[in-house]
N, C-alpha and C. Protein backbone atom coordinates (compact mmCIF):
# COMPACT_ATOMS: atom_id res chain seq x y z
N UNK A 1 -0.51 -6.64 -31.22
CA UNK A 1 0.39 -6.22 -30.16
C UNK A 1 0.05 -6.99 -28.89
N UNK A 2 0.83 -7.64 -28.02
CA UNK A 2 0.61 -8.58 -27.58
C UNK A 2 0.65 -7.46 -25.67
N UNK A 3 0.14 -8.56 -24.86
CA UNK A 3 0.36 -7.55 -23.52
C UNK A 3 1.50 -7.63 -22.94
N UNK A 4 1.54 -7.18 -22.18
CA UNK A 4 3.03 -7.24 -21.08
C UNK A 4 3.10 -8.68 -20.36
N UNK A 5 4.15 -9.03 -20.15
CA UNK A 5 4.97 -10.57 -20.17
C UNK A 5 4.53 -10.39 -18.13
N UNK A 6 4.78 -11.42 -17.60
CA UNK A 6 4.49 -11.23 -15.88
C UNK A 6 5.73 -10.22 -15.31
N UNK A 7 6.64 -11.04 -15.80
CA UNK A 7 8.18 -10.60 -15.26
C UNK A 7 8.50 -8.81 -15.54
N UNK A 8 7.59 -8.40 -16.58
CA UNK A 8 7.42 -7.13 -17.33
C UNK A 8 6.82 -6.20 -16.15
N UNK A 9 5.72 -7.04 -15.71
CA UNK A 9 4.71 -6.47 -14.63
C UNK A 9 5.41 -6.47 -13.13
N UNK A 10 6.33 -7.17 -13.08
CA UNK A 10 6.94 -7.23 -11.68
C UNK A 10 8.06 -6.70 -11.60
N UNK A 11 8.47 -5.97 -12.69
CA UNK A 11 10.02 -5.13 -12.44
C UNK A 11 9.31 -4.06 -12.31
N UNK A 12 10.19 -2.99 -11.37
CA UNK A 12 9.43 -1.41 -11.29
C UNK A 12 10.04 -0.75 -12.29
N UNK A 13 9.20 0.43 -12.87
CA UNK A 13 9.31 1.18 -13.39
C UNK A 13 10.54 2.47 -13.15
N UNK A 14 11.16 2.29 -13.46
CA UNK A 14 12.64 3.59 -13.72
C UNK A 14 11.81 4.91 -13.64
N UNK A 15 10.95 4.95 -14.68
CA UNK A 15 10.35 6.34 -14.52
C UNK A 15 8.65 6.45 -13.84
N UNK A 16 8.74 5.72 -12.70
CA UNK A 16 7.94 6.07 -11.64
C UNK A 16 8.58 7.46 -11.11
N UNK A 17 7.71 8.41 -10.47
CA UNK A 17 7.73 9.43 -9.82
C UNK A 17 6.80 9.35 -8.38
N UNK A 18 7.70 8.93 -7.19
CA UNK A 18 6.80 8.58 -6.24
C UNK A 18 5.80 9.89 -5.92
N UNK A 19 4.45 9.37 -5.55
CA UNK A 19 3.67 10.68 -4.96
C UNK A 19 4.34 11.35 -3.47
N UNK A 20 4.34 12.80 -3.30
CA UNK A 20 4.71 13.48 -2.37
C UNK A 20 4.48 13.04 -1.10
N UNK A 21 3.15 12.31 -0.76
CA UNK A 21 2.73 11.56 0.51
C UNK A 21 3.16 9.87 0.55
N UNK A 22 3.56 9.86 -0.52
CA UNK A 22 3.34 7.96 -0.38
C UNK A 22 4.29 7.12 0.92
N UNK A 23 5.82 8.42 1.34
CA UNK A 23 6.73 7.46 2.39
C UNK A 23 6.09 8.54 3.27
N UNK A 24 4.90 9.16 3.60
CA UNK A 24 4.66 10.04 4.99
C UNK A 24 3.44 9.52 5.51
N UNK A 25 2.33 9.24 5.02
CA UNK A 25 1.03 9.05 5.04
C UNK A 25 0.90 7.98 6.37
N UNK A 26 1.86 6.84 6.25
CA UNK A 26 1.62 5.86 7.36
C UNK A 26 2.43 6.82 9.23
N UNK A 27 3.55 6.86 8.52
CA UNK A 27 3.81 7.69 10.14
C UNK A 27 2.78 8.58 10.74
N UNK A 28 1.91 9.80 9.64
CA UNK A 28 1.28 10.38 9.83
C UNK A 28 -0.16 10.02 10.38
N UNK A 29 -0.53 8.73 10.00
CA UNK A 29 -2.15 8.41 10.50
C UNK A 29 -1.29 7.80 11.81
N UNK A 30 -0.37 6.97 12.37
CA UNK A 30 0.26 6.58 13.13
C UNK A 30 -0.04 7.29 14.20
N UNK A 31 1.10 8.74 14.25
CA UNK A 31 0.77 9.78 15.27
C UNK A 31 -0.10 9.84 15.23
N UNK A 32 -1.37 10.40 14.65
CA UNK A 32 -2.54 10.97 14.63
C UNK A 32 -3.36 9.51 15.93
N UNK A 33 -3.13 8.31 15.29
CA UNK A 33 -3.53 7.65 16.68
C UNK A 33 -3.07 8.00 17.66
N UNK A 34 -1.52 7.65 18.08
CA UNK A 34 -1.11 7.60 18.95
C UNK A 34 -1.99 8.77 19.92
N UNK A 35 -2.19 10.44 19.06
CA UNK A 35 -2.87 11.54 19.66
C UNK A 35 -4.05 11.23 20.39
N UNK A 36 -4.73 10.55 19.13
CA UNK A 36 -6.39 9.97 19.54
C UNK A 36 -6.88 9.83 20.86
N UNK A 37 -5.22 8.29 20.67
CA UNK A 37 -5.53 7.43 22.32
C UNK A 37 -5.38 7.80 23.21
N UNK A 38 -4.57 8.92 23.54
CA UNK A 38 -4.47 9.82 24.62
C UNK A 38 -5.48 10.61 25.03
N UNK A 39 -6.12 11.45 23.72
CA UNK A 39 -7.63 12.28 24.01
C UNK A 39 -8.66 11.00 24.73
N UNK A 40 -8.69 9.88 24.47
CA UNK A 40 -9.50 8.86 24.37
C UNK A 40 -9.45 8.66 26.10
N UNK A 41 -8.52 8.59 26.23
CA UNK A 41 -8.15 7.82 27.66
C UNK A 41 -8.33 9.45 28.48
N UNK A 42 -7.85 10.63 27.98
CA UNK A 42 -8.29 11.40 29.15
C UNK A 42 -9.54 11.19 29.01
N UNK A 43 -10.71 11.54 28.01
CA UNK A 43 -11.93 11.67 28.03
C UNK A 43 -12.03 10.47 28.63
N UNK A 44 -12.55 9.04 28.71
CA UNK A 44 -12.60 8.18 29.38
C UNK A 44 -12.31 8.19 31.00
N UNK A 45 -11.16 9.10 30.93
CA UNK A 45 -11.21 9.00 32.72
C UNK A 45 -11.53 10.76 32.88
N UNK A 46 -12.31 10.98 32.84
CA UNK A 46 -13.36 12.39 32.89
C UNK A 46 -12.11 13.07 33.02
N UNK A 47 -10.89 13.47 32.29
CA UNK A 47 -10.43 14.51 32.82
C UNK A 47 -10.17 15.56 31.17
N UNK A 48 -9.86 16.73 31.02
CA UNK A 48 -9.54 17.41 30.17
C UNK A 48 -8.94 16.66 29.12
N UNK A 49 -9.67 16.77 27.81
CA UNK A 49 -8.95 16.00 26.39
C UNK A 49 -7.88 16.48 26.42
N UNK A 50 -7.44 17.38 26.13
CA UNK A 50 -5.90 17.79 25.50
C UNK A 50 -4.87 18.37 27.41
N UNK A 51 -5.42 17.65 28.31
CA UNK A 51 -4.18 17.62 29.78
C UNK A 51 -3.23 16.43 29.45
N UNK A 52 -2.38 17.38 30.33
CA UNK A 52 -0.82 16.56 30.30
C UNK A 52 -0.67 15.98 28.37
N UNK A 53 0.07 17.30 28.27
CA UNK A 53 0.44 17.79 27.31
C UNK A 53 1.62 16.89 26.55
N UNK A 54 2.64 16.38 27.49
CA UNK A 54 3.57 15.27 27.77
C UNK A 54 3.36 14.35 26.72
N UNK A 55 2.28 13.60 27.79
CA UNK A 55 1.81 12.31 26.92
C UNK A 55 1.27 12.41 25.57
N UNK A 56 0.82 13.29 25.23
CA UNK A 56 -0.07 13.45 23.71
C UNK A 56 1.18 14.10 22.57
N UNK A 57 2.08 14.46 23.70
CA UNK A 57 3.59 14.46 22.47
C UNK A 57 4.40 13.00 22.59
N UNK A 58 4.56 12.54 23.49
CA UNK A 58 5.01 11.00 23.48
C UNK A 58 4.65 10.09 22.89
N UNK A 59 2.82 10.05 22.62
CA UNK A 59 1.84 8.92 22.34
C UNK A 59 2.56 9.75 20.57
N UNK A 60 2.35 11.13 19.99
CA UNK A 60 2.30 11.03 18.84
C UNK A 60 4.12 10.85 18.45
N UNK A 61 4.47 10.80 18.78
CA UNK A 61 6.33 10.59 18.76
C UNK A 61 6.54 9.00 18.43
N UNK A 62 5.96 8.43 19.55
CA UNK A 62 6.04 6.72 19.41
C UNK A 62 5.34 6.17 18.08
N UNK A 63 3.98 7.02 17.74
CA UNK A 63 3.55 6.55 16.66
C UNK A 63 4.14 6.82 15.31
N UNK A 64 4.46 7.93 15.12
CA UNK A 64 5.48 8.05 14.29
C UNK A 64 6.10 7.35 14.03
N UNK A 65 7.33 7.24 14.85
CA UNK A 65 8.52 6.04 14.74
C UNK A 65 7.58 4.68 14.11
N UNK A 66 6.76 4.32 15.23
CA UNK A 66 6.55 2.99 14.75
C UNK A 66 5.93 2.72 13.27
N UNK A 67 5.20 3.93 12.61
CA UNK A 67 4.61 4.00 11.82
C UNK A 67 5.68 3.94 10.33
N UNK A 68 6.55 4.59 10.86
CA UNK A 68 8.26 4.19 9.75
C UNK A 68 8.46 2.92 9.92
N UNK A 69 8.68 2.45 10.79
CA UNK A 69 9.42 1.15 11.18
C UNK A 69 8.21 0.14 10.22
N UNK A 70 7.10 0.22 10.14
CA UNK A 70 6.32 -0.93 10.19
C UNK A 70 6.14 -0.43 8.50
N UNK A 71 6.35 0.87 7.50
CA UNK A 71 6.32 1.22 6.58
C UNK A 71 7.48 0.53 6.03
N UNK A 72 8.51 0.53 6.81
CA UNK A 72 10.03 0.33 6.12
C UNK A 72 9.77 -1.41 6.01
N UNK A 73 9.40 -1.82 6.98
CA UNK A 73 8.99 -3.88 7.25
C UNK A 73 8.32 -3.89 6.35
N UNK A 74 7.39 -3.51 5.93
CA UNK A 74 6.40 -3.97 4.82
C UNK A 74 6.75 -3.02 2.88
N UNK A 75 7.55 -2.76 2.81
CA UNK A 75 8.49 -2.04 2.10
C UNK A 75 9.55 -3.48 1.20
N UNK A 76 9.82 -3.65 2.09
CA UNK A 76 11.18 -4.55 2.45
C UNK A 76 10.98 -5.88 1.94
N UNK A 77 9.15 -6.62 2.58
CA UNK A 77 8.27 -7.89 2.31
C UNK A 77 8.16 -7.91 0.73
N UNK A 78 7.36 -6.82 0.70
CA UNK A 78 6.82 -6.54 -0.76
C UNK A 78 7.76 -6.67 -1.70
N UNK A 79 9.04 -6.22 -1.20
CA UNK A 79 9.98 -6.14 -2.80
C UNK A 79 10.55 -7.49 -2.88
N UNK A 80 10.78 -8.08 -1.33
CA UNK A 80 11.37 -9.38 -1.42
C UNK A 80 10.45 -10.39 -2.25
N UNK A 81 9.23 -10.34 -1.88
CA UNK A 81 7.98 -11.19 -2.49
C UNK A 81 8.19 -11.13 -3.96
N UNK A 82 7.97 -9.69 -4.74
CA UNK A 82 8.15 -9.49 -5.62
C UNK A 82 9.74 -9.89 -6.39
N UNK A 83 10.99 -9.86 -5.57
CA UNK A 83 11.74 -10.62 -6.69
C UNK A 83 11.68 -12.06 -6.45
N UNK A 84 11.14 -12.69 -5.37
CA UNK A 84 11.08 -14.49 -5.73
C UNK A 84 9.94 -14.57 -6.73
N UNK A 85 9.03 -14.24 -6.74
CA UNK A 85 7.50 -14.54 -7.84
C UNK A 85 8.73 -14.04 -9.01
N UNK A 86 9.52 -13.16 -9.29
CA UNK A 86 10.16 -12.35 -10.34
C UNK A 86 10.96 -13.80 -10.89
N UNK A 87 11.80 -14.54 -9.76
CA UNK A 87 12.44 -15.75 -10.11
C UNK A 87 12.15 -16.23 -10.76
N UNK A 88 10.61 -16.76 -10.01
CA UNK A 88 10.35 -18.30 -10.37
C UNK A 88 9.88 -18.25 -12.03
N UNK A 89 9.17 -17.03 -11.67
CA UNK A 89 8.56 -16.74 -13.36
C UNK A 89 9.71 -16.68 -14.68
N UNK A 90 11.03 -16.43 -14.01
CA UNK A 90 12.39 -16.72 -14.92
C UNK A 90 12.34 -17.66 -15.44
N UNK A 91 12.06 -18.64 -13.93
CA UNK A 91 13.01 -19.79 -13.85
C UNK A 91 11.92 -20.64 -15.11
N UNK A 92 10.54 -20.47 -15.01
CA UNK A 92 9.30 -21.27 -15.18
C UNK A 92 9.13 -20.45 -16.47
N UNK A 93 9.40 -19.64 -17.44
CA UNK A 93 8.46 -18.85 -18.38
C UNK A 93 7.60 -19.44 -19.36
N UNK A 94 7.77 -21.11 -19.54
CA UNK A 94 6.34 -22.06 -20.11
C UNK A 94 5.22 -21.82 -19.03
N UNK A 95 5.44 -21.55 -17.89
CA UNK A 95 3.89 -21.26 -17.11
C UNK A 95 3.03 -20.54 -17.19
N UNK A 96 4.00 -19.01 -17.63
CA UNK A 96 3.44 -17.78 -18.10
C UNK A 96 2.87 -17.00 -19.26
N UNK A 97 2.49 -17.55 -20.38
CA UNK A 97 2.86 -16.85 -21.37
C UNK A 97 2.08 -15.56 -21.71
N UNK A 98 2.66 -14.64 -22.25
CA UNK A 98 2.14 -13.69 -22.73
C UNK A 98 0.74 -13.24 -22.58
N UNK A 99 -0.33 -12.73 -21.80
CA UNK A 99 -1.44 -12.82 -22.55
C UNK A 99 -1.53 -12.01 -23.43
N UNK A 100 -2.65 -12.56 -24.63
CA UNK A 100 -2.94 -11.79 -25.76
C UNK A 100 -4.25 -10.73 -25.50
N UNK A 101 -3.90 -9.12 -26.26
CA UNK A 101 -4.74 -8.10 -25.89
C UNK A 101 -6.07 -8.49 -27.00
N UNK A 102 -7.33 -8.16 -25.70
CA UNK A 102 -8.45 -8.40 -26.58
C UNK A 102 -8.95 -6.53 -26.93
N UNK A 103 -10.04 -6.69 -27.92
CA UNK A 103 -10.46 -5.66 -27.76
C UNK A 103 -12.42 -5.56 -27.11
N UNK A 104 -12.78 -4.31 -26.53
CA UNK A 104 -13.90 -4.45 -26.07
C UNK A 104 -14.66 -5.39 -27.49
N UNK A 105 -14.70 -5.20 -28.19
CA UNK A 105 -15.88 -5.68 -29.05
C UNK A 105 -15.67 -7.12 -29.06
N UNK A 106 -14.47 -7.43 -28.86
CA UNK A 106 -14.50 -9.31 -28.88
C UNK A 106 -14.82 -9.91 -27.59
N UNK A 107 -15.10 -8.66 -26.14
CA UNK A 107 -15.37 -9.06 -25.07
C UNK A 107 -16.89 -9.86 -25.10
N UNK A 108 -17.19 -8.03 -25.06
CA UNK A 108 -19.26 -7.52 -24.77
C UNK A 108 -19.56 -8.41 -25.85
N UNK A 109 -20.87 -9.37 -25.61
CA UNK A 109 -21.79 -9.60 -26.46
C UNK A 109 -22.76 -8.07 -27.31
N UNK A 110 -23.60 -8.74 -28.13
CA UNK A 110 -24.37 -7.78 -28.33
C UNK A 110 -25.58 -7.40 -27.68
N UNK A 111 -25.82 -6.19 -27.47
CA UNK A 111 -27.20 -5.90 -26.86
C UNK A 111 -28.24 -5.68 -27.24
N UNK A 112 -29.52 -7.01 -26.98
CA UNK A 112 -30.60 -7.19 -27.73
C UNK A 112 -31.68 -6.21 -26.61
N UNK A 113 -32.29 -5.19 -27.22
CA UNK A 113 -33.28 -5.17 -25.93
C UNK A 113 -34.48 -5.70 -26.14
N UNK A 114 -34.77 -5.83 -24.88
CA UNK A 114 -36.34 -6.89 -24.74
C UNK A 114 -37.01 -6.15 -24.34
N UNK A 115 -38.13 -5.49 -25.42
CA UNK A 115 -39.54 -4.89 -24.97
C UNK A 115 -40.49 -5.49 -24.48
């Protein structure tokens, strides 16, 4: 039984089931900076971490957004990347061929121990 072909490896899967965090996780560490830098900068200028309440909803609002925006850009890279490599490997399939599945025992040598 031979392994999976490249072009095999670079189409997605139909029956993927994305994980519950996988489109939240980046907005979420995002804000969580944006929060940080605000605690950061009051503490830095000696005044109360969590004053002016404002800014530490603004700083985590902006990060958010940007944290989509820069999820959705690199979203977007990845799939594009993935169908030109998907092309060329069309276009080229003498470059690629098949690899053949080994099994562990034709990997590992044998193990001699040395007393």
């Amino acid at each position: 039984m031979a392994g999976k072909s490249p072009v095999e490896l670079l189409t997605p899967d139909p029956n993927r089931i994305p994980s519950f965090l996988s489109d939240k996780i980046v907005p979420i560490i995002c804000g969580a900076l944006g929060f940080g830098c605000v605690c950061y900068v009051n503490w830095g200028s000696r005044r109360p971490v969590f004053s002016g309440v404002q800014k530490h909803v603004l700083a985590s609002t902006i990060g958010v957004v940007l944290g989509k925006i820069v999820d959705q850009k690199r979203n977007e890279y990845l799939s594009e990347r993935d169908a030109v490599l998907r092309h060329y490997i069309e276009l080229h399939p003498e470059d690629f061929p098949a690899p053949e599945r080994k099994k562990f025992a034709d990997i590992l040598q044998p193990w001699i121990p040395i007393r």
